[in-house]
Protein backbone atom coordinates (compact mmCIF):
# COMPACT_ATOMS: atom_id res chain seq x y z
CA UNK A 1 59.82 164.50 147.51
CA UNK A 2 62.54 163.12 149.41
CA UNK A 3 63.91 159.54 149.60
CA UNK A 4 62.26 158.71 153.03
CA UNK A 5 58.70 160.47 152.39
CA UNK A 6 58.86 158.77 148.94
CA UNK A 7 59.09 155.20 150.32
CA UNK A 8 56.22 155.97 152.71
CA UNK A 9 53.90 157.27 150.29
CA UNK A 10 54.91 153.82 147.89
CA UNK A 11 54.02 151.56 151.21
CA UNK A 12 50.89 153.67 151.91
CA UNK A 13 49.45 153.21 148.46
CA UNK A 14 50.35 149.19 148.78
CA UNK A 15 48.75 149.00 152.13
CA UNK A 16 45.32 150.57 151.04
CA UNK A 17 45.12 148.63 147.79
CA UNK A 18 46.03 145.07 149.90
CA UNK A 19 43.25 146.25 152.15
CA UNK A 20 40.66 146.39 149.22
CA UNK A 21 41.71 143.21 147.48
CA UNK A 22 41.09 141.61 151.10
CA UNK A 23 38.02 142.67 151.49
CA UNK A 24 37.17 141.57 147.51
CA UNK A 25 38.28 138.06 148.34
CA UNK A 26 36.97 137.41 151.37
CA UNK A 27 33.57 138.70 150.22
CA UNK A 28 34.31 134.93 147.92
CA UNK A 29 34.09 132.95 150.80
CA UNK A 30 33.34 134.45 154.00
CA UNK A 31 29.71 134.62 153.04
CA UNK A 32 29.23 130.81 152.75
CA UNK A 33 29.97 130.16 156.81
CA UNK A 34 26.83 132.42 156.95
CA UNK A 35 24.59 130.50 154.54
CA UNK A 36 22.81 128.09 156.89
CA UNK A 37 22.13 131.18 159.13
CA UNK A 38 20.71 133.17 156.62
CA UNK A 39 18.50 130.55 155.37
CA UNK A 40 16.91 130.23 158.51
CA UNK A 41 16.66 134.07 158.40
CA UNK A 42 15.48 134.36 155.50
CA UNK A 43 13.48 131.17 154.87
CA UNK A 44 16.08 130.55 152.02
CA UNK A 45 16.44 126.92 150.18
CA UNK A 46 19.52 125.95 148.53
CA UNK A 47 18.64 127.72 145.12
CA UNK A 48 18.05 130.82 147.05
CA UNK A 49 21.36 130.39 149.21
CA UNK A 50 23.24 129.31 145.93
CA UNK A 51 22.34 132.79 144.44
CA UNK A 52 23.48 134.71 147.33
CA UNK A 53 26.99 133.64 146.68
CA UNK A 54 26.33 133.04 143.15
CA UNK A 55 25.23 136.35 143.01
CA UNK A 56 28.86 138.26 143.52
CA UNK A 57 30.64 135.51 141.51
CA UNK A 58 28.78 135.97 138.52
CA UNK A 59 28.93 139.46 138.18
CA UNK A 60 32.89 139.61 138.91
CA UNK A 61 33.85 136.88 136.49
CA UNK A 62 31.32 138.28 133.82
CA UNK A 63 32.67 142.25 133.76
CA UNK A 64 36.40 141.71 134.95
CA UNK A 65 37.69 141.76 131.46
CA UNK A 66 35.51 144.89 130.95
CA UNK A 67 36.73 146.55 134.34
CA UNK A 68 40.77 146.76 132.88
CA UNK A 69 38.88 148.13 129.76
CA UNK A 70 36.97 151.21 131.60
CA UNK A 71 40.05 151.48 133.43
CA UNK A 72 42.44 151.31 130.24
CA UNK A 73 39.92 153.97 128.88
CA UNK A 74 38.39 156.36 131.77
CA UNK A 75 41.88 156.24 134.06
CA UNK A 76 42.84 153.33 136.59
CA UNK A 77 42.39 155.40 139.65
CA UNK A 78 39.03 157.05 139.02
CA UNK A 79 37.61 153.49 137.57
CA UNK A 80 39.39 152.06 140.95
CA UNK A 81 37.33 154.49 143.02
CA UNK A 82 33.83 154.10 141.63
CA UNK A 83 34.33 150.29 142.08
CA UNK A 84 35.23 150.80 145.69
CA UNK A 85 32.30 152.82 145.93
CA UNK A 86 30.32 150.34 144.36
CA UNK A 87 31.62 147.68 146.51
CA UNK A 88 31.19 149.47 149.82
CA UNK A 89 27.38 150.47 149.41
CA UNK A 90 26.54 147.30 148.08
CA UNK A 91 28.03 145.68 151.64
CA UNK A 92 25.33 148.18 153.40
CA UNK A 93 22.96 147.14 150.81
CA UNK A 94 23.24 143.40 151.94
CA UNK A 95 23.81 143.94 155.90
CA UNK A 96 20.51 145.68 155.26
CA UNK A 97 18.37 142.91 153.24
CA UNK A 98 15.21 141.86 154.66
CA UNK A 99 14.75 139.35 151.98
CA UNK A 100 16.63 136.72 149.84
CA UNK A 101 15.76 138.86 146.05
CA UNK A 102 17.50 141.68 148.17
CA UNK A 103 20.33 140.16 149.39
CA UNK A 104 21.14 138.86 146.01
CA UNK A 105 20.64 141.96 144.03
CA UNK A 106 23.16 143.59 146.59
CA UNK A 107 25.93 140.72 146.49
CA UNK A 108 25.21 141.42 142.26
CA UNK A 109 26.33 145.22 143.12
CA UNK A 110 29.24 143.95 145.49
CA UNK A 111 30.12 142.01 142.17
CA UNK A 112 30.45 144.90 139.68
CA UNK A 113 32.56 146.65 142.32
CA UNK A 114 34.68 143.89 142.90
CA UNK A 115 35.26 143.93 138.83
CA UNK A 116 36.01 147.24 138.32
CA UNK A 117 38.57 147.73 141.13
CA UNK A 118 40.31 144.51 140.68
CA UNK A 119 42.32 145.29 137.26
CA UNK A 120 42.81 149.12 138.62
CA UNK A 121 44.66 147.38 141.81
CA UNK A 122 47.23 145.85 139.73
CA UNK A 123 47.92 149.10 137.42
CA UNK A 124 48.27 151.26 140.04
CA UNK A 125 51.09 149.37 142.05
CA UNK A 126 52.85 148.94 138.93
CA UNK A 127 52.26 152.88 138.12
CA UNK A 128 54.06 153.11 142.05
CA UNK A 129 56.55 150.84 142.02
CA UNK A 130 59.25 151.31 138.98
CA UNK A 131 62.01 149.43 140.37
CA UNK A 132 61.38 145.62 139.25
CA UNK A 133 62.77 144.25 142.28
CA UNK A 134 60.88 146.52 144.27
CA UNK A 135 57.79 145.80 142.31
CA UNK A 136 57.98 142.53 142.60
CA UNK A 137 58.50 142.06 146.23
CA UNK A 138 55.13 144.56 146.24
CA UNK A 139 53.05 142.84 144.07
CA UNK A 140 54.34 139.56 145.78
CA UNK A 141 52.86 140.73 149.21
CA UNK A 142 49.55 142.42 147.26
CA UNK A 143 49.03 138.06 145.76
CA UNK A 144 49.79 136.94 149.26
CA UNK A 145 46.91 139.33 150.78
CA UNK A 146 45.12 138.23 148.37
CA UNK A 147 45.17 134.36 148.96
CA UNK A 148 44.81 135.34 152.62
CA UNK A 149 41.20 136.77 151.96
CA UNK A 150 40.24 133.53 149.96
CA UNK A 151 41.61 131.19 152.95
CA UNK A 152 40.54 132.95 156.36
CA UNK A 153 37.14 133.90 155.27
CA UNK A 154 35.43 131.14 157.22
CA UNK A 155 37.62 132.02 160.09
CA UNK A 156 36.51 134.85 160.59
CA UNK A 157 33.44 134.35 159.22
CA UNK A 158 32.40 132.03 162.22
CA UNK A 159 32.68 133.69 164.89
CA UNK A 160 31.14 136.92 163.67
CA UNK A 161 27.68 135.30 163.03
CA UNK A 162 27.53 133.61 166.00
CA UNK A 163 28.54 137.03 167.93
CA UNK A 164 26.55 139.24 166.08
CA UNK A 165 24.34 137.91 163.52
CA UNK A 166 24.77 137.28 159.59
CA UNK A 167 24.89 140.59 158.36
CA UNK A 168 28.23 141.72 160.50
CA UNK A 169 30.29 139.65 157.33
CA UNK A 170 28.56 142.39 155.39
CA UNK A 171 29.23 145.14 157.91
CA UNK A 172 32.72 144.60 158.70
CA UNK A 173 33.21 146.23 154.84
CA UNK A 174 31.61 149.07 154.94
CA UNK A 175 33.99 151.01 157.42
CA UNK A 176 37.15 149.41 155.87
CA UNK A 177 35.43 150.52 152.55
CA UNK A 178 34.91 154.26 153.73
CA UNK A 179 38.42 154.75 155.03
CA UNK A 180 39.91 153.14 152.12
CA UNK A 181 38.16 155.30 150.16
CA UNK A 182 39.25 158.13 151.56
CA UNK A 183 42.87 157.07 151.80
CA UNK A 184 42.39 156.52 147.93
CA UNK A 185 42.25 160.58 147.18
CA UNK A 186 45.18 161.03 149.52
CA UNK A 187 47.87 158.22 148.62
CA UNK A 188 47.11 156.83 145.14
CA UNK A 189 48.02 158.52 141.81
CA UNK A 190 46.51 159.39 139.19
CA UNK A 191 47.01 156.92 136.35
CA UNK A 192 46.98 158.70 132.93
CA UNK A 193 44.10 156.80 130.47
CA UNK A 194 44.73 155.67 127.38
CA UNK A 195 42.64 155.14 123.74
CA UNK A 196 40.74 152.05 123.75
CA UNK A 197 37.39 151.09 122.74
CA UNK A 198 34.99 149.28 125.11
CA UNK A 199 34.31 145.89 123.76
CA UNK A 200 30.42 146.44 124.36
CA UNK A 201 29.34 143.44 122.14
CA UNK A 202 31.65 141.26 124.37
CA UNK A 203 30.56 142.65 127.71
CA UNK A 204 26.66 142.01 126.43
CA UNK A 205 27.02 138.34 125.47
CA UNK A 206 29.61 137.05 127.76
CA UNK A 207 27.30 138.22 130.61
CA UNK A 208 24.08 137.51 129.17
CA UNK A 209 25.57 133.92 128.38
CA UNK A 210 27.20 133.29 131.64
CA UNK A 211 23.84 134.45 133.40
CA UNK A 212 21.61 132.15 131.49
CA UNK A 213 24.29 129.00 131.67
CA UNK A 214 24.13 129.56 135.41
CA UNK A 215 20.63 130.25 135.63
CA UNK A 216 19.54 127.15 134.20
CA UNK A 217 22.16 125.32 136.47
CA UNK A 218 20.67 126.07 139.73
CA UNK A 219 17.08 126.27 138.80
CA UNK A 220 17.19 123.03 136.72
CA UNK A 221 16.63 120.27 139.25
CA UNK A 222 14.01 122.44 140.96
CA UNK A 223 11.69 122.58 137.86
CA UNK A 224 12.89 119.95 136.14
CA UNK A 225 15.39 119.66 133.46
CA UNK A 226 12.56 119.58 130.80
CA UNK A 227 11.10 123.03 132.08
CA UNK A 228 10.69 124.97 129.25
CA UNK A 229 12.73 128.34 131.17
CA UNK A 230 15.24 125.80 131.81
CA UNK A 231 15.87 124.86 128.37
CA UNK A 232 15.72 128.24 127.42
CA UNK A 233 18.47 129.37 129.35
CA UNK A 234 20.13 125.95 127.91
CA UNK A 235 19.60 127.44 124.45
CA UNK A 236 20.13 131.40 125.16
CA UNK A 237 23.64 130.45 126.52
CA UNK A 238 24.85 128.26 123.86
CA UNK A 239 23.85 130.91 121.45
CA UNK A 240 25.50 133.76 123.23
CA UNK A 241 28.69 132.51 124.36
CA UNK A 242 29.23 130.93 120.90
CA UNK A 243 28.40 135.00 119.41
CA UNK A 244 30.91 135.73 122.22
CA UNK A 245 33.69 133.36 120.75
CA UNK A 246 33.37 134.70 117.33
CA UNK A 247 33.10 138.29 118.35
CA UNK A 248 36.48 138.09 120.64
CA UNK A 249 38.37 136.58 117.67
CA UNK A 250 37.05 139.43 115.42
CA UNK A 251 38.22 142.70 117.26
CA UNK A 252 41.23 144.68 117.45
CA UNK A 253 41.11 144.56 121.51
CA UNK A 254 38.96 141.57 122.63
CA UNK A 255 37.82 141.48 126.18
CA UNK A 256 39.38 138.12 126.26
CA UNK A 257 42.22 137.08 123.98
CA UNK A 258 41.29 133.12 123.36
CA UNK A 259 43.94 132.95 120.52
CA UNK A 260 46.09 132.10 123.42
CA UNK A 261 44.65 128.81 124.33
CA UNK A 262 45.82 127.70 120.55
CA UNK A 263 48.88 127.94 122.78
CA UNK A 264 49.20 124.33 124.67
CA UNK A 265 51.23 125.62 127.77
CA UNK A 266 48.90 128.53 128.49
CA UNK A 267 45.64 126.15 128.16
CA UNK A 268 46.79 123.62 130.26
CA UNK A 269 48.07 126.41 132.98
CA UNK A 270 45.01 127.93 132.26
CA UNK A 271 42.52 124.67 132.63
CA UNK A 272 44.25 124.12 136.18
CA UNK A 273 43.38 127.69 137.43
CA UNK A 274 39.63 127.01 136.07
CA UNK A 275 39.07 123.73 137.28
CA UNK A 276 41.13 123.94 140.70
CA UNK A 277 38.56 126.78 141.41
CA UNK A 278 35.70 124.48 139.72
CA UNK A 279 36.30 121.40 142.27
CA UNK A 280 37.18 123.45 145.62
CA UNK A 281 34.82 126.39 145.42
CA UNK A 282 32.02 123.89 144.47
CA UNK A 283 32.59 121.55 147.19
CA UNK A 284 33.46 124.30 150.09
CA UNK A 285 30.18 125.94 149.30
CA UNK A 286 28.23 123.18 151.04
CA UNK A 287 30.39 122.09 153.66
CA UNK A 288 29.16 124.80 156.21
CA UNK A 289 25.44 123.97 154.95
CA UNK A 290 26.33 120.06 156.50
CA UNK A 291 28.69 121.10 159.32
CA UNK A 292 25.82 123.73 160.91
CA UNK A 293 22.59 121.80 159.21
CA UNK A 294 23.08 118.16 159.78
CA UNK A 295 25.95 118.19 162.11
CA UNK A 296 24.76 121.31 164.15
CA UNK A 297 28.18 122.94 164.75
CA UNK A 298 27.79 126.72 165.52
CA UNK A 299 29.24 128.49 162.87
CA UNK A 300 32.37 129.62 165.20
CA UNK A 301 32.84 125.56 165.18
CA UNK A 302 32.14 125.40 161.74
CA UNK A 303 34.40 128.45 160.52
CA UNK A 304 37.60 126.91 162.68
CA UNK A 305 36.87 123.98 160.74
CA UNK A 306 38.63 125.10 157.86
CA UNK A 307 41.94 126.71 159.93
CA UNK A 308 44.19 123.50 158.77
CA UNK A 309 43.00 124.13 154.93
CA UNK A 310 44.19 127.57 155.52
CA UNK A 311 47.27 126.92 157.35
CA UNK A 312 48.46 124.56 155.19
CA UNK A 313 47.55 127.15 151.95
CA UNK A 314 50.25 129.48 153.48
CA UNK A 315 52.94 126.95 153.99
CA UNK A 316 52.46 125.24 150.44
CA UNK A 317 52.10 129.02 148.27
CA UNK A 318 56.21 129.44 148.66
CA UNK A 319 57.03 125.63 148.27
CA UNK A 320 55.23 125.70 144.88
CA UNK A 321 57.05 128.53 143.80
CA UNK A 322 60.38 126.31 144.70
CA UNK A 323 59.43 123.33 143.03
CA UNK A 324 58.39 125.65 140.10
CA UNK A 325 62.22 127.58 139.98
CA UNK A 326 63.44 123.87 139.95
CA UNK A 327 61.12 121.44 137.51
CA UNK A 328 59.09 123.77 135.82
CA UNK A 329 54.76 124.11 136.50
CA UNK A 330 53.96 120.77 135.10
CA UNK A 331 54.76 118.85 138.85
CA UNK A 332 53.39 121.51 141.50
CA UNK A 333 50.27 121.82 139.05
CA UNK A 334 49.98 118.19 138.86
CA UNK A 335 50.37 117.23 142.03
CA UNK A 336 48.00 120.21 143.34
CA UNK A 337 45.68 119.07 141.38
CA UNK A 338 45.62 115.53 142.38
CA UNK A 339 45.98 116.18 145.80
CA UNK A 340 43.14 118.20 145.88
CA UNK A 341 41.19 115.18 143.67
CA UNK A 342 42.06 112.97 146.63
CA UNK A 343 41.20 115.45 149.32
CA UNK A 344 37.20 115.78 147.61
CA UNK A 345 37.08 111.93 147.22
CA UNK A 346 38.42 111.18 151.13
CA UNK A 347 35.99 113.64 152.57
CA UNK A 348 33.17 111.94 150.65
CA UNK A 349 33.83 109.02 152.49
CA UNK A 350 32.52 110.47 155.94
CA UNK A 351 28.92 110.62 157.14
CA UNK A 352 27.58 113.22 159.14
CA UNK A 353 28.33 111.29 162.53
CA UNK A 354 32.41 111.28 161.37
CA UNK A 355 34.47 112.96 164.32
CA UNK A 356 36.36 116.17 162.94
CA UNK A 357 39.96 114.69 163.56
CA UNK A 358 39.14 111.35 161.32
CA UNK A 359 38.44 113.24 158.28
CA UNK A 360 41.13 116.50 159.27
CA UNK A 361 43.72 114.57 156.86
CA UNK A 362 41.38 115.37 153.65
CA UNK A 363 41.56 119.34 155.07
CA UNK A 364 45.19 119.02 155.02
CA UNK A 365 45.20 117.70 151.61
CA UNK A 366 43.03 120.13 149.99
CA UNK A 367 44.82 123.20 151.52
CA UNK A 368 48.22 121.42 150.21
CA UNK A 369 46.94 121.26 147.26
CA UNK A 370 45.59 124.48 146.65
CA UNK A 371 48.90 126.39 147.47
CA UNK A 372 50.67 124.55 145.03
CA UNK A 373 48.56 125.34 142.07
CA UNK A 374 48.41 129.31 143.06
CA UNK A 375 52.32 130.06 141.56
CA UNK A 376 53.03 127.69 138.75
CA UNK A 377 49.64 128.95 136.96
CA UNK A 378 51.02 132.22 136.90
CA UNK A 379 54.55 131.37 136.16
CA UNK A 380 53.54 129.38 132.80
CA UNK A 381 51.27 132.20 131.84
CA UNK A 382 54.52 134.41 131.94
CA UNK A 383 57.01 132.92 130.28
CA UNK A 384 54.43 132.25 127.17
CA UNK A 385 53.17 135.31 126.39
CA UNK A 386 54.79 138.82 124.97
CA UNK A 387 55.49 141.90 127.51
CA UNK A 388 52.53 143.86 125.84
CA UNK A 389 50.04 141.18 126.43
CA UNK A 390 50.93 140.30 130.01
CA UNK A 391 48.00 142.69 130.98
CA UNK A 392 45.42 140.63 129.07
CA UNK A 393 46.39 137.37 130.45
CA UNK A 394 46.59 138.16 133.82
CA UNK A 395 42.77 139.46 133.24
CA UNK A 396 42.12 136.27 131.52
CA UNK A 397 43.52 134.06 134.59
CA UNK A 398 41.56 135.70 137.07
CA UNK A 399 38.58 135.71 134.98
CA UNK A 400 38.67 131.81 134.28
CA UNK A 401 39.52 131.50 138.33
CA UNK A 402 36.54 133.44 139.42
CA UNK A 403 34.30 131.35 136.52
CA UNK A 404 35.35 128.17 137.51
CA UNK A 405 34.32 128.64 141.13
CA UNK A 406 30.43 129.93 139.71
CA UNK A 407 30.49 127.09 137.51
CA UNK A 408 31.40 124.56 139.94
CA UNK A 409 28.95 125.71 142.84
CA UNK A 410 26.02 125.77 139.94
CA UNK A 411 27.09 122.22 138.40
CA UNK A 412 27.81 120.25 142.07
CA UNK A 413 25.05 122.25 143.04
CA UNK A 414 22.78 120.57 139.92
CA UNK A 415 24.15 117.08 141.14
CA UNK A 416 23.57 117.75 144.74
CA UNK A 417 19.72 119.39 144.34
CA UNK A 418 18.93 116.56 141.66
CA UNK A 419 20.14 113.83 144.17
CA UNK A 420 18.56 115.36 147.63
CA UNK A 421 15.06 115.52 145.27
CA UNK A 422 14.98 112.23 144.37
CA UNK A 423 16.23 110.97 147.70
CA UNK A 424 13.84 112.30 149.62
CA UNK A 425 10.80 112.14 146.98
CA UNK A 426 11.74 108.01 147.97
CA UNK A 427 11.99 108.43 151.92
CA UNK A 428 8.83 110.66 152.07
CA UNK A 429 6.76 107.88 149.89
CA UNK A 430 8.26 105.20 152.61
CA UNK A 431 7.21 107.28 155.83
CA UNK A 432 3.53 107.03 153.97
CA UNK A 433 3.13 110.57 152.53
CA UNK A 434 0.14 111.09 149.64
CA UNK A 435 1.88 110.86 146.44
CA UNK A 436 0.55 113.94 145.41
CA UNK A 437 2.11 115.63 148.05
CA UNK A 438 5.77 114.60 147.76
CA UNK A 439 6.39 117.28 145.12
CA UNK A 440 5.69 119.96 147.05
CA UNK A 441 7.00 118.63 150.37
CA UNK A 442 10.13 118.03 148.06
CA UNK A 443 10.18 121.56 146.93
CA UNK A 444 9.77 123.16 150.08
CA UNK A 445 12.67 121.55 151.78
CA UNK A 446 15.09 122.23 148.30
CA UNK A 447 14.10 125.65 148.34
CA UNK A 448 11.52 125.97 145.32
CA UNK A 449 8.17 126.66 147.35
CA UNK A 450 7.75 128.08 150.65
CA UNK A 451 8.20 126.25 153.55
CA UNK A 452 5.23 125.19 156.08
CA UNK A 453 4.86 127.00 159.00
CA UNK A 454 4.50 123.91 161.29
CA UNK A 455 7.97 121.85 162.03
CA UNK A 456 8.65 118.60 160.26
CA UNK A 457 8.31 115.94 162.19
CA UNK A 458 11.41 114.28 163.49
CA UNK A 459 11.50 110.91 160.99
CA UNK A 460 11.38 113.90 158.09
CA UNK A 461 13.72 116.08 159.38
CA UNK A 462 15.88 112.76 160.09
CA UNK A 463 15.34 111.86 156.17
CA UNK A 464 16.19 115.88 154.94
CA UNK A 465 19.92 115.28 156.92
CA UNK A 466 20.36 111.60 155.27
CA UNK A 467 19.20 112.75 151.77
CA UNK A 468 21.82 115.71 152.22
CA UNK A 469 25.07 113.56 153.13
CA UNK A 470 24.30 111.42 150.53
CA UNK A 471 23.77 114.02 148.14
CA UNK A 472 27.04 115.91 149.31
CA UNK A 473 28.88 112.52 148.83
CA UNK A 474 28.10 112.18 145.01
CA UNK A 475 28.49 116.04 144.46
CA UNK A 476 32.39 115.91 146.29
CA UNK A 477 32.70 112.34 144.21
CA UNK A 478 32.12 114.23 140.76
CA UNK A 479 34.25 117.03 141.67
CA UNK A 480 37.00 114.81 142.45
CA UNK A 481 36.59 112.85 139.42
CA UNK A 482 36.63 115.88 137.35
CA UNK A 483 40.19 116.93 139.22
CA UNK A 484 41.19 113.67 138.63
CA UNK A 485 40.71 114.24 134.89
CA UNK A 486 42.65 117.60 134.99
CA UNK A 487 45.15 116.33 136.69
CA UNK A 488 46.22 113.98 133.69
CA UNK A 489 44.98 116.38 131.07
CA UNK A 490 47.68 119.06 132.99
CA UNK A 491 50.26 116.24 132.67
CA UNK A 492 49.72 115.99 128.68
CA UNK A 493 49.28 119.41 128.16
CA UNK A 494 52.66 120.24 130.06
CA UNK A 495 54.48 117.20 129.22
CA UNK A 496 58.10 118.52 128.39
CA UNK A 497 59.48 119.32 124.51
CA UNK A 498 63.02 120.32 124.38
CA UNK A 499 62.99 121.21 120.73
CA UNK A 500 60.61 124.17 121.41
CA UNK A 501 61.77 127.57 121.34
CA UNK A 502 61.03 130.06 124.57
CA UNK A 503 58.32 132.29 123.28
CA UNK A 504 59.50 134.63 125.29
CA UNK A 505 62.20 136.77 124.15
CA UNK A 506 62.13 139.69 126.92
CA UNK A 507 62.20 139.94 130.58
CA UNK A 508 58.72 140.20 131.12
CA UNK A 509 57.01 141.97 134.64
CA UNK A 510 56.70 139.63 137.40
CA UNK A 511 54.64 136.58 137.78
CA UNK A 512 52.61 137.60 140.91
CA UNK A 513 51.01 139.74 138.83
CA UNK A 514 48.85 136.89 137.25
């Protein structure tokens, strides 16, 4: 193969696998600018809506680690495909859902494809691109396609629903899917497997622990914390992901290597990753539920809402990687973190009357701080670990990314649900309503209990949007608090120590990688 023909086949093979990491992020986000419309659809509360994007989250974070083991033991480009696969029919499966249970079970099959062509992505362009330079100006533009699915996904999300309905964010995939599928058998090689056991014990607990943990999170203020399911799914999850723990430290090849938090560096690089996601995918999740619900943008509005965040995520992502060349992770991560801390806490202090432009500044903050913590986390991963484990903490980072941002919409989903209950339980008692009826009435509108055919009544409707803001304030207060908390933990963690040796000896493969 010639020179020329050579370098087109390398760019071909980067082009389709940017094109499927796209579409994996922005099936993270783009589905939330859709929520609100769906619910109406669908006559879907917030548990129901929570599941729908809790739904691909879960399954993603839960059998990442175990996708770079199929594809470490089956072959990285036939592992690659079936996920693909996976991913595209579980797009038609949603577009097609005539029901919330459906919807969810096909944003569950979105998830497993997601996970198994994710670690296959990153093998492959390595397998392409041998030159290190080269490589790393490829995998460099396969990260920044990356965070460009995460950030324009209620851009684009907006004014597709509004044009033509909810299910075109589930459409759009499933030709990109098809042609990238196809491109797959013509442009991608063949990457040789290798001997290595599946960490089955691992896969079974993390994901039956993760899905209770969660479980319990969103259905919790619903039934009540003292529901015996609920503390169940309390119990089932300690249980398993404590089995999980023990297991990991006991094999030869753990799904997830957690000797490396003994390391203090890689914890605190790896708490910011975690908790960045935690705080901002948490909090995001029900802006477009307050922006369309109580504010009644259309979700075109509602989507361009969120073009300064995004803007501002492209022009911080290089700066960070400056600041990182020149002081090291500890002051991009920090100040990310606290910027995006201050960002949650300013946009808690606007009610749903607030005119966009007074409350644009905490957009602009939040974006800021986002693109600095993408780099640094991956830069302090590298320079801590050997060459051969590079592959299992890159796994491990996007695994604690994608758990953070379940956890955080489950737990500031908890605080929001448990706050718009009791809220309203107390505004429906003042407008006069039988006490024996607030329960349900409060169920109904949260989502636990079907809703009455008839419209509320304007004074209800009038409490639902008040109980919500104020609800959305304390949830965006607690995940500000809790980046507040990072933040300094990040500083400790980091804090400098010239008598320590580098711990890493070799030039290692680049840091876009993570």
């Amino acid at each position: 193969m010639d020179g020329t023909r050579s370098a087109r086949y390398k760019w071909q093979a980067l082009a389709t696998l940017c094109v499927t990491m796209f579409m994996a992020m922005l099936d993270n986000v783009i589905v939330n600018i859709a929520l609100p419309r769906i619910g109406r659809d669908l006559d879907a509360g917030i548990s129901g809506l929570q599941w729908v994007a809790e739904g691909y989250s879960l399954l993603y974070a839960a059998l990442l680690l175990t996708g770079g083991t199929l594809g470490d033991r089956y072959g990285r480009t036939r592992v690659y495909r079936i996920g693909l696969a996976l991913f595209t029919l579980g797009s038609a499966a949603a577009a097609l859902a005539g029901g919330t249970g459906a919807l969810v079970a096909a944003r569950m099959l979105q998830g497993v494809g997601a996970a198994l062509l994710t670690p296959g992505s990153l093998a492959i362009l390595r397998h392409v691109f041998t030159d290190e330079k080269e490589r790393a100006r490829a995998i460099g533009l396969w990260s920044g396609v990356s965070a460009l699915g995460l950030s324009v996904g209620p851009v684009l999300g907006g004014p597709m629903v509004d044009a033509f309905g909810w299910a075109s964010v589930f459409w759009i995939n499933v030709p990109i899917g098809v042609l990238a599928l196809v491109l797959t058998y013509r442009v991608l090689p063949v990457v040789a497997p290798r001997e290595r056991r599946v960490d089955l014990p691992g896969l079974l607990l993390s994901a039956g622990g993760l899905g209770a943990l969660v479980y319990g999170l969103v259905e919790g203020p619903g039934r009540g914390w003292t529901d015996p399911r609920v503390l169940a799914c309390g119990a089932v999850a300690a249980v398993l992901l404590a089995l999980f723990a023990l297991v990991e430290l006991r094999v030869a090849e753990p799904m997830l290597e957690l000797r490396m938090f003994g390391d203090r560096v890689l914890a605190g690089a790896m708490l910011s990753g975690l908790m960045v996601s935690f705080g901002m995918f948490g909090a995001l999740f029900f802006l477009p539920l307050m922006l369309q619900g109580v504010m009644h943008w259309a979700p075109t509005d509602a989507g361009y809402a969120g073009l300064p965040m995004s803007g501002v995520i492209v022009l911080a992502a290089p700066l960070s990687g400056r600041l990182t060349g020149r002081h090291g992770p500890r002051t991009p991560l920090v100040l990310g973190i606290a910027l995006c801390a201050a960002g949650l806490g300013g946009l808690s202090l606007y009610s749903g009357q607030a005119h966009y432009w007074s409350y644009a500044w905490t957009l602009v903050l939040l974006g800021f701080g986002m693109g600095l913590t993408f780099t640094p986390v991956s830069i302090a991963v590298l320079h801590r670990v050997a060459p051969e484990r590079t592959g299992t903490a890159s796994a491990t980072i996007n695994t604690l990314r994608e758990l953070g941002g379940v956890l955080g919409i489950a737990v500031l989903g908890a605080v929001l649900t448990g706050r718009l209950t009791s809220a309203l339980a107390d505004s429906l008692h003042r407008q006069g309503l039988p006490a024996d009826g607030v329960p349900h009435a409060v169920s109904a509108l949260t989502g636990h209990a079907a809703p009455a055919a008839a419209p509320a009544p304007a004074p209800v409707l009038a409490a639902v949007d008040t109980a919500f803001v104020d609800a959305l304030h304390l949830a965006l207060r607690c995940g500000s608090a809790t980046l507040a908390t990072t933040a300094v933990l990040v500083a400790l963690l980091l804090r400098p120590t010239p008598t320590a040796a580098p711990a890493r000896p070799t030039t290692p493969e680049p840091a876009a990688a993570l």
